[in-house]
Protein backbone atom coordinates (compact mmCIF):
# COMPACT_ATOMS: atom_id res chain seq x y z
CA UNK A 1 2.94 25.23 -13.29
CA UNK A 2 3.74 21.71 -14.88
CA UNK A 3 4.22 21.78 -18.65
CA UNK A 4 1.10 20.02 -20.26
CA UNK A 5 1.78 18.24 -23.63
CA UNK A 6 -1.41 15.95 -24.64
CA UNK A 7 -0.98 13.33 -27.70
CA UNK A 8 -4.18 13.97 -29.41
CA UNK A 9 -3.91 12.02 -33.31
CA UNK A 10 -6.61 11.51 -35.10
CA UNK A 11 -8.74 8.16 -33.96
CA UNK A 12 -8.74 5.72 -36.41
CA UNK A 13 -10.46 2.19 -36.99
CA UNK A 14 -7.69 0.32 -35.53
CA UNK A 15 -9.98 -3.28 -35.11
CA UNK A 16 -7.06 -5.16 -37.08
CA UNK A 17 -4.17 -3.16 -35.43
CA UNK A 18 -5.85 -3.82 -31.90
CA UNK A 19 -6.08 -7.47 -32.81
CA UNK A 20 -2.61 -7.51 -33.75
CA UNK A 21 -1.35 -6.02 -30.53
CA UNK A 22 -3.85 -7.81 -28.63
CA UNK A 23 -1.83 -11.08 -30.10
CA UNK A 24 1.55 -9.76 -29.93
CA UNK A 25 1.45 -8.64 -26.20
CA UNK A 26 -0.31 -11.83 -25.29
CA UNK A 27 -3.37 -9.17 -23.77
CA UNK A 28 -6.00 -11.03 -21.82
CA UNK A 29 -8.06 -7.79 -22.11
CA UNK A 30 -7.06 -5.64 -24.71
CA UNK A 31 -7.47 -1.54 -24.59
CA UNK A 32 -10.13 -2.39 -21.75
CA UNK A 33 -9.77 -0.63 -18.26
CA UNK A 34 -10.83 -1.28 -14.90
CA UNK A 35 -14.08 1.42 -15.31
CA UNK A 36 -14.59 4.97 -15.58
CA UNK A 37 -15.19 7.39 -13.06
CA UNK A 38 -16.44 11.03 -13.28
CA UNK A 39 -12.70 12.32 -13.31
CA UNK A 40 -11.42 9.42 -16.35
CA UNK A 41 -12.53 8.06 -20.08
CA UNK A 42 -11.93 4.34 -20.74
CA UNK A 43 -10.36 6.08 -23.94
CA UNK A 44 -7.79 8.61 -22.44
CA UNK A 45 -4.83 7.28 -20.59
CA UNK A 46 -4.03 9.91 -18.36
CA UNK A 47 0.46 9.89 -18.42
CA UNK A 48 2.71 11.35 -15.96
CA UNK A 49 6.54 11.80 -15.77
CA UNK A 50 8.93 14.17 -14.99
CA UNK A 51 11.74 13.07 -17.62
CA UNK A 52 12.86 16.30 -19.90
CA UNK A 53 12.00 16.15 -23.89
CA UNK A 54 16.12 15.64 -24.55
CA UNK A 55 16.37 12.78 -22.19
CA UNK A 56 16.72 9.56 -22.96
CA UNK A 57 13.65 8.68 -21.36
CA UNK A 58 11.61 11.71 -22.71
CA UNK A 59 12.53 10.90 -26.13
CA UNK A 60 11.58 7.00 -25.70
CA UNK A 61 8.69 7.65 -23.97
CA UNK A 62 7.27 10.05 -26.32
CA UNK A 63 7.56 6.79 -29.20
CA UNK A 64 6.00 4.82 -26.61
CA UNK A 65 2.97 7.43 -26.88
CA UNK A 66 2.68 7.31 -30.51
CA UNK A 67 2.83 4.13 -30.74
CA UNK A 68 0.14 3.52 -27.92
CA UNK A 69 -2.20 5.89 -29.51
CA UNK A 70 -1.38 4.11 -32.70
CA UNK A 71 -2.37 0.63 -31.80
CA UNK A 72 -5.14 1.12 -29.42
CA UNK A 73 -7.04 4.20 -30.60
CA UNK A 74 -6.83 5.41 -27.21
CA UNK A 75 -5.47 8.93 -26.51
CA UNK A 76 -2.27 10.12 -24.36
CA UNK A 77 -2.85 13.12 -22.36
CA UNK A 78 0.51 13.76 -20.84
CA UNK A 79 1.52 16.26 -18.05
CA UNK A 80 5.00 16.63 -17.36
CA UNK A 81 6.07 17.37 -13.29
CA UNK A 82 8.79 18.07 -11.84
CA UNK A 83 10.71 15.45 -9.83
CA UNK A 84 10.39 17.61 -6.14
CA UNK A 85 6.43 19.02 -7.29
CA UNK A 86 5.53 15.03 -7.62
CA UNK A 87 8.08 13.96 -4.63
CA UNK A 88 5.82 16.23 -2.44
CA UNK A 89 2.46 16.03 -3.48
CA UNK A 90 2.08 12.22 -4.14
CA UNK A 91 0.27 11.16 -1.31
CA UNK A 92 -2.45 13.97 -1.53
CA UNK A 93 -2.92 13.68 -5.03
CA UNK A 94 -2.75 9.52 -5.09
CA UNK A 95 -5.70 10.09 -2.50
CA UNK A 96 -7.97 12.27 -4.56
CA UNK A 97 -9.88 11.87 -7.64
CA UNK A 98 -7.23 13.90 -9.52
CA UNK A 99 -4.90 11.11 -9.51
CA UNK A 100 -3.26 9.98 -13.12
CA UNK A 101 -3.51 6.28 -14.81
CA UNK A 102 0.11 5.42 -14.76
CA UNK A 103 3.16 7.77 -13.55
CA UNK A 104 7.06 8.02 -12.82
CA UNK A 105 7.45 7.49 -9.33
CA UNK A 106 11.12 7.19 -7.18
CA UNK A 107 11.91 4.09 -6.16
CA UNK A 108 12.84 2.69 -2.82
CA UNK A 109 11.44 2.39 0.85
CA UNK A 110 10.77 5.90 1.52
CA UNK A 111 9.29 6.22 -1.58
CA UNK A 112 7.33 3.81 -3.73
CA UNK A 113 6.87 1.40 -0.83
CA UNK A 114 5.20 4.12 1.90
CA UNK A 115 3.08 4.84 -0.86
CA UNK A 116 2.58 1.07 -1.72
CA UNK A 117 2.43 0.64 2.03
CA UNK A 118 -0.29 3.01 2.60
CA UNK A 119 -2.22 1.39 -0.04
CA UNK A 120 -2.13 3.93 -2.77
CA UNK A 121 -0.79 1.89 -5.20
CA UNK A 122 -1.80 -0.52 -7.82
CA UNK A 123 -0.66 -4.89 -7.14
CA UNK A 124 0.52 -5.61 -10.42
CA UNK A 125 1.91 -8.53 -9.76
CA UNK A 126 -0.50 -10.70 -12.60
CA UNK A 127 0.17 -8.35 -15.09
CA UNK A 128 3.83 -8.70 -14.46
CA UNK A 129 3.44 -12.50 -14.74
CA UNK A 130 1.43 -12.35 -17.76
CA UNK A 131 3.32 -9.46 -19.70
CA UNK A 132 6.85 -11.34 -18.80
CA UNK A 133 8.27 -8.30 -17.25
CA UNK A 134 9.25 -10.65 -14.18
CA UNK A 135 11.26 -12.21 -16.95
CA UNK A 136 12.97 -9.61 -18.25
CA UNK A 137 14.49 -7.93 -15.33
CA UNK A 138 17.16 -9.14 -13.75
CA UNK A 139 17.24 -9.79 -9.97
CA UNK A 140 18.99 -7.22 -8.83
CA UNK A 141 16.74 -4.63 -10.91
CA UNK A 142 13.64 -6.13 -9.91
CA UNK A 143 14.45 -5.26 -5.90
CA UNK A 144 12.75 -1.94 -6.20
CA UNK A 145 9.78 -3.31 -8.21
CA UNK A 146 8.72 -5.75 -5.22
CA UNK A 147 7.76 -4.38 -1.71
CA UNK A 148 6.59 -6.03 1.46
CA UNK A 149 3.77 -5.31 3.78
CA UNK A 150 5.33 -2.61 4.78
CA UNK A 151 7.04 -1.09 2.76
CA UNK A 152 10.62 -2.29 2.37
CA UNK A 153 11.90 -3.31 -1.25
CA UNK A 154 13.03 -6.76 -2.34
CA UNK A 155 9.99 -9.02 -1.36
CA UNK A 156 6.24 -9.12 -1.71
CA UNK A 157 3.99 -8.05 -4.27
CA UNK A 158 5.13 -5.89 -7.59
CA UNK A 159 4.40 -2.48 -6.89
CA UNK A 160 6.14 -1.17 -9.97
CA UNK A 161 8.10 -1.52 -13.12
CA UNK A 162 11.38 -0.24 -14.14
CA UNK A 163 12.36 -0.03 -17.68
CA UNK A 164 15.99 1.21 -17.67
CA UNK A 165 18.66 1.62 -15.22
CA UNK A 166 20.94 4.75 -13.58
CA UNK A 167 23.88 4.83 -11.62
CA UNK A 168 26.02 7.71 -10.31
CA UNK A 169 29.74 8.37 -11.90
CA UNK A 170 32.12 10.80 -12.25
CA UNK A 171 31.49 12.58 -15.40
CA UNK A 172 34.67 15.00 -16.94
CA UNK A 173 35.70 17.91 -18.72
CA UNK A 174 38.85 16.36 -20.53
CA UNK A 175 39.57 19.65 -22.21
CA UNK A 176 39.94 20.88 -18.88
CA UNK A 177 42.35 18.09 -17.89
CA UNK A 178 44.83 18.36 -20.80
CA UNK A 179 45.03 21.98 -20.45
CA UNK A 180 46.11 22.05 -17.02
CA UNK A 181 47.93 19.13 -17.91
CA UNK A 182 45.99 16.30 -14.77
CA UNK A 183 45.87 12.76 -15.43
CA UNK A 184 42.16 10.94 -15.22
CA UNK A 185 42.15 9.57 -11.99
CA UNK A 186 42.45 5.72 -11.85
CA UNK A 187 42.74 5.47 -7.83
CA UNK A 188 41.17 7.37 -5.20
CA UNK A 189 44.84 9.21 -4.26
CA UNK A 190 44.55 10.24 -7.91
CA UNK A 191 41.29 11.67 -7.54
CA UNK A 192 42.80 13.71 -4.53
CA UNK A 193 45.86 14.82 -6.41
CA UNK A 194 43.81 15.46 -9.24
CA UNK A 195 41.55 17.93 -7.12
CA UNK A 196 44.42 19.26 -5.17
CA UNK A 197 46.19 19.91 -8.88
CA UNK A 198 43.14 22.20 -9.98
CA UNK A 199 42.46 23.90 -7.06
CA UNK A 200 46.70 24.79 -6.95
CA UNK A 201 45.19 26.45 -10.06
CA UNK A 202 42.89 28.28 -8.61
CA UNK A 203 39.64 25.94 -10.00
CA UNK A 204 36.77 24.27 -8.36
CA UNK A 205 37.16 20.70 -9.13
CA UNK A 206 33.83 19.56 -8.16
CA UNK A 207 30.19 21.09 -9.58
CA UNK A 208 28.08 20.52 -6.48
CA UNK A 209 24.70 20.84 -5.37
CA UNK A 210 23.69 21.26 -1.77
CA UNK A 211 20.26 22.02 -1.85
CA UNK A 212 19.02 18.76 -3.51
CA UNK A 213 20.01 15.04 -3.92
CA UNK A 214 23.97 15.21 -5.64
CA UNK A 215 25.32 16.01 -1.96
CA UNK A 216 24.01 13.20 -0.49
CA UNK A 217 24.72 10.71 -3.16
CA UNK A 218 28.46 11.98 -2.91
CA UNK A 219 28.44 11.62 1.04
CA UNK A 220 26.88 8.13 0.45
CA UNK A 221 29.54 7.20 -1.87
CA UNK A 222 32.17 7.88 0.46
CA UNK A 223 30.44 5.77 2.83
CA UNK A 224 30.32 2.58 0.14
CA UNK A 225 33.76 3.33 -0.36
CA UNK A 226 34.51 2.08 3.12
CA UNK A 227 31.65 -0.92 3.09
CA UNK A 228 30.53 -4.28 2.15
CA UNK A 229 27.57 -5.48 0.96
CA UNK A 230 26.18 -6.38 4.18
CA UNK A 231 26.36 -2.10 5.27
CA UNK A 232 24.37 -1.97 2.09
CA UNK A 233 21.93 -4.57 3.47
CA UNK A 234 21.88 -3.17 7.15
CA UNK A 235 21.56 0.80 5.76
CA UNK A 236 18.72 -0.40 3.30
CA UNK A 237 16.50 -3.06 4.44
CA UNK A 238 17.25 -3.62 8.65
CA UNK A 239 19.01 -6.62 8.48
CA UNK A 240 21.14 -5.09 11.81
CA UNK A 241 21.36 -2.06 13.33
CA UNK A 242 23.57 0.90 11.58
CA UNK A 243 26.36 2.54 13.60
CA UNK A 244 26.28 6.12 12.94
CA UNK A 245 29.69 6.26 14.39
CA UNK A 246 31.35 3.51 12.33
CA UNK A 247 33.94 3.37 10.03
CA UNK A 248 31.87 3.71 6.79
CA UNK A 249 29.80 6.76 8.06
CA UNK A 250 31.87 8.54 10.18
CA UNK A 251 34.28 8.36 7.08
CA UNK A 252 32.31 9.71 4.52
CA UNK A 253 31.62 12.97 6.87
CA UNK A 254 34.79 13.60 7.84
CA UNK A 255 35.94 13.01 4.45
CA UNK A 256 32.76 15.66 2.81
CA UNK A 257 34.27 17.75 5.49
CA UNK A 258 38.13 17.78 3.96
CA UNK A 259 36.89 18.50 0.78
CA UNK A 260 35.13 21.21 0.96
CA UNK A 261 38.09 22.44 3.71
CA UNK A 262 40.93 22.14 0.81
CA UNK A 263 38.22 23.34 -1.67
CA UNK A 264 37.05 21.00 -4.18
CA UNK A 265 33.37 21.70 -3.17
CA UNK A 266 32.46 25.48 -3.12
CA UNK A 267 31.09 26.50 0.01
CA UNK A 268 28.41 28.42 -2.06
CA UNK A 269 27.15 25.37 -3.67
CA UNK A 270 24.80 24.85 -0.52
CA UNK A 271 22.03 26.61 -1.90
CA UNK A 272 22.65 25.45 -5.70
CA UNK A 273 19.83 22.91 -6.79
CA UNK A 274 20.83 20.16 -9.67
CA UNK A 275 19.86 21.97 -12.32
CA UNK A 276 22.71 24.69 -11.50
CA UNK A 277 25.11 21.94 -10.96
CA UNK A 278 24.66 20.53 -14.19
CA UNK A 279 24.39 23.91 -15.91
CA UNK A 280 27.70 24.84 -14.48
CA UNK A 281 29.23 21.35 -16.14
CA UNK A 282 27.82 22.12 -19.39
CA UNK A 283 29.21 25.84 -19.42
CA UNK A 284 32.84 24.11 -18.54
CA UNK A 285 33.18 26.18 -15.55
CA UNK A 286 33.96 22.52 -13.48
CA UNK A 287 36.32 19.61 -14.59
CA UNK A 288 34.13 17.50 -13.04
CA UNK A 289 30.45 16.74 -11.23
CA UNK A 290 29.35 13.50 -9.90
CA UNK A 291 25.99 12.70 -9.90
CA UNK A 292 23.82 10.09 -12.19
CA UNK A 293 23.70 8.52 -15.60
CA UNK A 294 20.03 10.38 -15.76
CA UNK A 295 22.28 13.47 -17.03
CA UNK A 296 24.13 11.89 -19.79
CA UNK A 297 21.49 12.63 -22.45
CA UNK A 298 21.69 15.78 -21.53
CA UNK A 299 25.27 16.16 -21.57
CA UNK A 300 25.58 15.08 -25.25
CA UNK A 301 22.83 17.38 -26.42
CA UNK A 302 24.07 19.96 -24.99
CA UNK A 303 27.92 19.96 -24.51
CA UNK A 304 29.35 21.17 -27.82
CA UNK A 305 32.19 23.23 -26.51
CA UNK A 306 34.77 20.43 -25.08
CA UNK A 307 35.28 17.20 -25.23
CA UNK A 308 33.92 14.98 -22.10
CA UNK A 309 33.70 11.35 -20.75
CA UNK A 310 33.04 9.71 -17.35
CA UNK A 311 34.78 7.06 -14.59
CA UNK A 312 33.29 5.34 -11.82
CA UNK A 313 34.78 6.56 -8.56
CA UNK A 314 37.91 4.88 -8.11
CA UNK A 315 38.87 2.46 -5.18
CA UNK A 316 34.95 1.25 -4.10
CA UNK A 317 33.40 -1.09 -5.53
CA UNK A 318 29.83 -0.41 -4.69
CA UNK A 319 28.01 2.72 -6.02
CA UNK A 320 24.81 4.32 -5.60
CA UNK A 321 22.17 3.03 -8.32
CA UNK A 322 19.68 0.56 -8.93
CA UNK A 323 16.52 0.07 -11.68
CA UNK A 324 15.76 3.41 -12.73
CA UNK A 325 12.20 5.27 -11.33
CA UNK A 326 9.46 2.90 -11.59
CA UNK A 327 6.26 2.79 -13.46
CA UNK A 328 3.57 2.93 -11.31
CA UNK A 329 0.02 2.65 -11.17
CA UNK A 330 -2.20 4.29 -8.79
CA UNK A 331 -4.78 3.00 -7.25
CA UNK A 332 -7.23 5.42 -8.32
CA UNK A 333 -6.20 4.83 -11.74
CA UNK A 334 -9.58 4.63 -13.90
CA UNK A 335 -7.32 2.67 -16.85
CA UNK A 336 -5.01 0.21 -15.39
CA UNK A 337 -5.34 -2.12 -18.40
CA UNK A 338 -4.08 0.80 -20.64
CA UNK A 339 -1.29 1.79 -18.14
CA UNK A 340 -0.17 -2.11 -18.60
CA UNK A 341 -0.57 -2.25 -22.01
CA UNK A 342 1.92 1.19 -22.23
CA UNK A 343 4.37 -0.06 -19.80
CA UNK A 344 4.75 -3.11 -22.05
CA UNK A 345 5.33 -1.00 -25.03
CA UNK A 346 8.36 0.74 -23.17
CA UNK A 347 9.97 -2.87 -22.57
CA UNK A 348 9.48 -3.39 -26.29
CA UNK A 349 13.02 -3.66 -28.12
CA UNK A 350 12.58 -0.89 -30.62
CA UNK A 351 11.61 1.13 -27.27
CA UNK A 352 14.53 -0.19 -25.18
CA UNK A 353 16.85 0.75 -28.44
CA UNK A 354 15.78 4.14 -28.76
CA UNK A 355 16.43 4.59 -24.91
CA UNK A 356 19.97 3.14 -25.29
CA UNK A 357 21.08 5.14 -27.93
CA UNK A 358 19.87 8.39 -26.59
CA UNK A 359 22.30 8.02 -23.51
CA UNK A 360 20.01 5.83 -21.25
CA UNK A 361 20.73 2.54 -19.58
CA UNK A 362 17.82 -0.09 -21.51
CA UNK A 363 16.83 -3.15 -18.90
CA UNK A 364 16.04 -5.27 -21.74
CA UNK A 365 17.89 -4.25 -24.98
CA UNK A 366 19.40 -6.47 -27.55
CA UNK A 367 23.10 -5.05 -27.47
CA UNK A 368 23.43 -4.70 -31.28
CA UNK A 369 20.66 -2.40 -31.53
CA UNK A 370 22.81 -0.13 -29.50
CA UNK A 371 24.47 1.77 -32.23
CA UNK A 372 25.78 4.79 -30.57
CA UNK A 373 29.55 5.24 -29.41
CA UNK A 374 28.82 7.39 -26.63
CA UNK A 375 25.92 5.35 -25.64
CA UNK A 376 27.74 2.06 -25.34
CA UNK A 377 30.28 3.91 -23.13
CA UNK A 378 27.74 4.19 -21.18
CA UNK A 379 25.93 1.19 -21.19
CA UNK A 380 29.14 -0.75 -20.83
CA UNK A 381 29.74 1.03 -17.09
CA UNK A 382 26.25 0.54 -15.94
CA UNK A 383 27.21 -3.17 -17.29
CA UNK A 384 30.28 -3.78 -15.19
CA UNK A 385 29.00 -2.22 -11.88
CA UNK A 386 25.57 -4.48 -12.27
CA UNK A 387 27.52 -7.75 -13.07
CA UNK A 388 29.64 -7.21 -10.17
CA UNK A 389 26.89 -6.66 -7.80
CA UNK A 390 27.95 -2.85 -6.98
CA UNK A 391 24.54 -1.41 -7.42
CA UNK A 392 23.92 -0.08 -3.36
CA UNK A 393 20.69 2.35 -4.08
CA UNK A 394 20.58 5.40 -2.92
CA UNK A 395 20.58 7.31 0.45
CA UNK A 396 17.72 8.85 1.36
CA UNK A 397 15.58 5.50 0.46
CA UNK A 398 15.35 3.95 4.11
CA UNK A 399 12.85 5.88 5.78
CA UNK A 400 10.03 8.14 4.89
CA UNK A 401 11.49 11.55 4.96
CA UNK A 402 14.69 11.31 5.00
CA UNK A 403 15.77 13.01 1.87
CA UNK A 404 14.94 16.25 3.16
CA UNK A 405 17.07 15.09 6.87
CA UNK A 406 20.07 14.22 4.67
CA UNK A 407 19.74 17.73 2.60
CA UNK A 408 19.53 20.10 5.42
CA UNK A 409 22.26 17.99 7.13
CA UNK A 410 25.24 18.18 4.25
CA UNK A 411 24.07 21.35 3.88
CA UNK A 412 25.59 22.21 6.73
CA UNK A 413 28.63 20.10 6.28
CA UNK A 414 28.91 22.48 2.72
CA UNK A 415 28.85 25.82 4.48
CA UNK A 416 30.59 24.68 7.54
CA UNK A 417 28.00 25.35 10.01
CA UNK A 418 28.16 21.85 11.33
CA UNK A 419 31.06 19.50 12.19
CA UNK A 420 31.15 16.19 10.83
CA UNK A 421 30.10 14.84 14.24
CA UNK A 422 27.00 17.26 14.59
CA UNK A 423 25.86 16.50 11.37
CA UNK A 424 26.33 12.08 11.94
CA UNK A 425 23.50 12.94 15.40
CA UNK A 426 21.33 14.69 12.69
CA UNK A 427 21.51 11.98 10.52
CA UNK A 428 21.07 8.71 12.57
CA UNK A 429 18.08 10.20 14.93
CA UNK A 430 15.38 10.15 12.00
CA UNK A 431 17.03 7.42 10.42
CA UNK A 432 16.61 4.93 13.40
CA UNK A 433 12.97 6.19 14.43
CA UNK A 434 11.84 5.79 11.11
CA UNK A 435 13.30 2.00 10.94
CA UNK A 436 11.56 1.70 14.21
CA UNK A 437 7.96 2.60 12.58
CA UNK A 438 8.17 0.46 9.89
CA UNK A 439 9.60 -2.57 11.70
CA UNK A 440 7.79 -2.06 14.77
C-alpha cells in the first residue's frame, strides 16, 4: 500500500500573495490549469514521489509543498510510491484517469523517453523557456530532460525537469578501516588489496544487492573503468554498435566474477534488495557499499555508531550518474499549470539550499548557502566528476526492459550459476533487439 500524506492548510485569501508569485515567477497564467476532469480540482495538485521523509529530496520537497499551498491557495495531496511499484505500473496508470498532476519519474531511454515516446507525457518545452529552467541546467544535466521522437535522451522536446543531481561512489566505514588497520584506497590495486586485507580477516568488504539496481551499477562501473566516452555514447544513444565481447564488457564480467570468487561480494547477496544493502552499511556489518549519492541523507541520519566518508572508484574516470529523476508531467494531468508553477518552486534557491544541506546534490544552488560540512563533501565530488565530463548514466537506461535483463543476469554472476560468458549472451540479446525497435 503506498503511504498517503496530503498537505491540507487552511485556504486563505492569498490575492496579494498570488500576485506576488505571479510577478516573481514571471507566470503567464498564474494558479490556472489546463481544465478539470471528473477524476481532478483546478484547486488540488495531485503530487507523486517516491523520495523517503529523511532524504534530501523528501525534506525539500515537503518546503516546496508548504510553500506551494502557501502562495497559491491550492492544496497538495501527496502519495508517496515506491521506486519498483511506480517503475512497473507507469504506463497503465499514465493511461487511465487515475493518473497524478506532476510525479518523480527515472530518467533515461528506457524510462522517461518510452513513456514520452508513447505519448504519455506532458511537452514542456514553453514552460521550460519561460520559467528559465533551460537556463539553469547545465548541458550535461539537461540530456535526460530532452528526448527525441523516439525516445532516446539528449535531443528534442523537454520531457522533464531535474532539480538535483546523483552519482554512484564508494561510501566507507572508516572505523572499520583503522581497526583492521587498511589504508583508503587511492588506486584500483588498493581497492583490491584493501578487499583482499578484510576478507584475510574474515569480513565481507562489499554490502551488495543482487536483486535490484546496486549490482548492475557496480558491473557497469567496471565496464567505464575500461572505456571512453565514445562506449558511453555507443552503450547509450546508438552512435555504433556495442561489442558484447569487448574489452570494456567482457572486463567488467569477468572482473564481477573474481570478486565474488575471492569474496568481497557475498554469494547470498543475490536475493538482498537495496534497502538490505544499505541497512547492512548502517549496522557496520560492511566497510564499504557502492551505490548512489541518493543514500547519503540517509547515511547521516542514521549512522551514529562510526565514523564514515566516501571516494569515487579509483582508476576510471567516468562513473555512473547524471541529473537526478525528473519531474514529470503526465499527460492526463488535469493541473499542468500548477505542476509548473511547483517545479519552479523546487529550482528556487532557498529550495535548492535546503536540498544541499540535507546531503543532496542542488542543480542550481548558490554555493554559500551550502552550510553543511558533510554536505559540501558531497557536493564537491558530484562537482569534480560533472566538470570533468565523467557523468556516463546508468545501465539499464538503453532499452525498454532492460533493468530487469541486467538483474536476473548478475544475479547469476552473484550465485555463480552463470559464467561470465553466459551471462555477456544474456545481456547483449535484449540489448541489441531493443536498439533495433527504437531505431528501426
Amino acid at each position: 500500500m503506498p503511504i498517503t500524506r496530503t498537505f491540507t492548510r487552511p485556504r486563505k485569501t492569498v490575492a496579494g500573495a498570488a500576485m506576488l508569485a505571479c510577478t516573481a515567477l514571471a507566470l503567464a497564467s498564474c494558479g490556472g490549469d489546463d481544465g478539470d476532469s471528473a477524476g481532478g480540482s483546478s484547486d488540488t495538485l495531485r503530487l507523486w514521489h517516491y523520495e523517503g521523509q529523511n532524504s534530501a529530496m523528501g525534506i525539500a520537497w515537503d518546503e516546496a509543498i508548504r510553500i506551494f499551498e502557501e502562495e497559491t491557495g491550492a492544496t497538495v495531496e501527496f502519495e508517496e510510491k515506491g521506486f519498483e511499484q511506480i517503475r512497473q505500473t507507469a504506463n497503465m496508470v499514465l493511461n487511465s484517469d487515475q493518473a497524478p498532476d506532476l510525479m518523480e519519474y527515472n530518467k533515461g531511454n528506457a524510462s522517461a523517453g518510452l513513456l514520452a515516446s508513447q505519448g504519455l507525457l506532458t511537452d514542456i518545452s514553453d514552460a521550460a523557456a519561460e520559467y528559465g529552467w533551460d537556463g539553469m541546467l547545465s548541458e550535461s544535466l539537461q540530456t535526460t530532460a530532452r528526448y527525441d521522437e523516439n525516445g532516446v535522451m539528449g535531443s528534442g522536446p523537454w520531457y522533464g525537469v531535474p532539480n538535483y543531481g546523483e552519482f554512484v561512489m564508494f561510501y566507507y566505514n572508516k572505523d572499520m578501516f583503522a581497526e583492521y588497520g587498511i589504508e583508503v584506497p587511492k588506486t584500483f590495486d588498493d581497492l583490491v588489496a584493501a578487499m583482499d586485507a578484510f576478507v584475510a580477516e574474515g569480513v565481507t568488504p562489499l554490502a551488495m544487492s543482487g536483486a535490484e539496481y546496486p549490482a548492475g551499477q557496480l558491473f557497469y562501473e567496471l565496464a567505464l573503468s575500461q572505456a571512453d566516452r565514445q562506449f558511453v555514447d555507443d552503450y547509450q544513444v546508438y552512435e555504433n554498435p556495442v561489442d558484447f565481447g569487448g574489452p570494456e564488457l567482457s572486463y567488467a564480467a569477468k572482473t564481477f566474477d573474481e570478486w565474488v570468487k575471492a569474496g568481497y561480494v557475498s554469494g547470498d547477496s543475490a536475493s538482498l534488495k537495496a534497502e538490505d544493502m544499505g541497512t547492512g552499511f548502517i549496522g557496520g556489518e560492511f566497510p564499504m557499499v557502492y551505490s548512489g549519492s541518493w543514500w547519503y541523507g540517509r547515511f547521516t541520519d542514521e549512522i551514529s555508531d562510526f565514523e564514515w566518508s566516501t571516494f569515487a572508484f579509483p582508476g576510471s574516470d567516468l562513473h555512473p550518474g547524471s541529473s537526478g529523476n525528473l519531474w514529470v508531467v503526465p499527460t492526463a494531468s488535469d493541473n499542468k499549470e500548477l505542476a509548473y508553477e511547483f517545479i519552479d518552486i523546487t529550482m528556487r534557491p532557498e529550495i535548492q539550499a535546503l536540498l544541499g544541506n540535507n546531503g543532496g546534490v542542488p542543480v542550481a544552488a548558490d554555493p554559500a548557502d551550502i552550510k553543511d560540512e558533510k554536505s559540501k563533501e558531497l557536493i564537491s565530488l558530484f562537482n569534480e566528476i560533472n566538470e570533468a565530463d565523467g557523468l556516463a548514466f546508468y545501465p539499464d537506461w538503453p532499452v525498454a526492459g532492460y533493468y530487469d535483463t541486467i538483474v536476473g543476469a548478475l544475479q547469476q554472476l552473484i550465485n555463480q550459476s552463470a559464467s561470465p560468458d553466459e551471462v555477456l549472451q544474456q545481456l547483449q540479446g535484449p540489448y541489441e533487439d531493443g536498439v533495433a525497435e527504437i531505431t528501426g
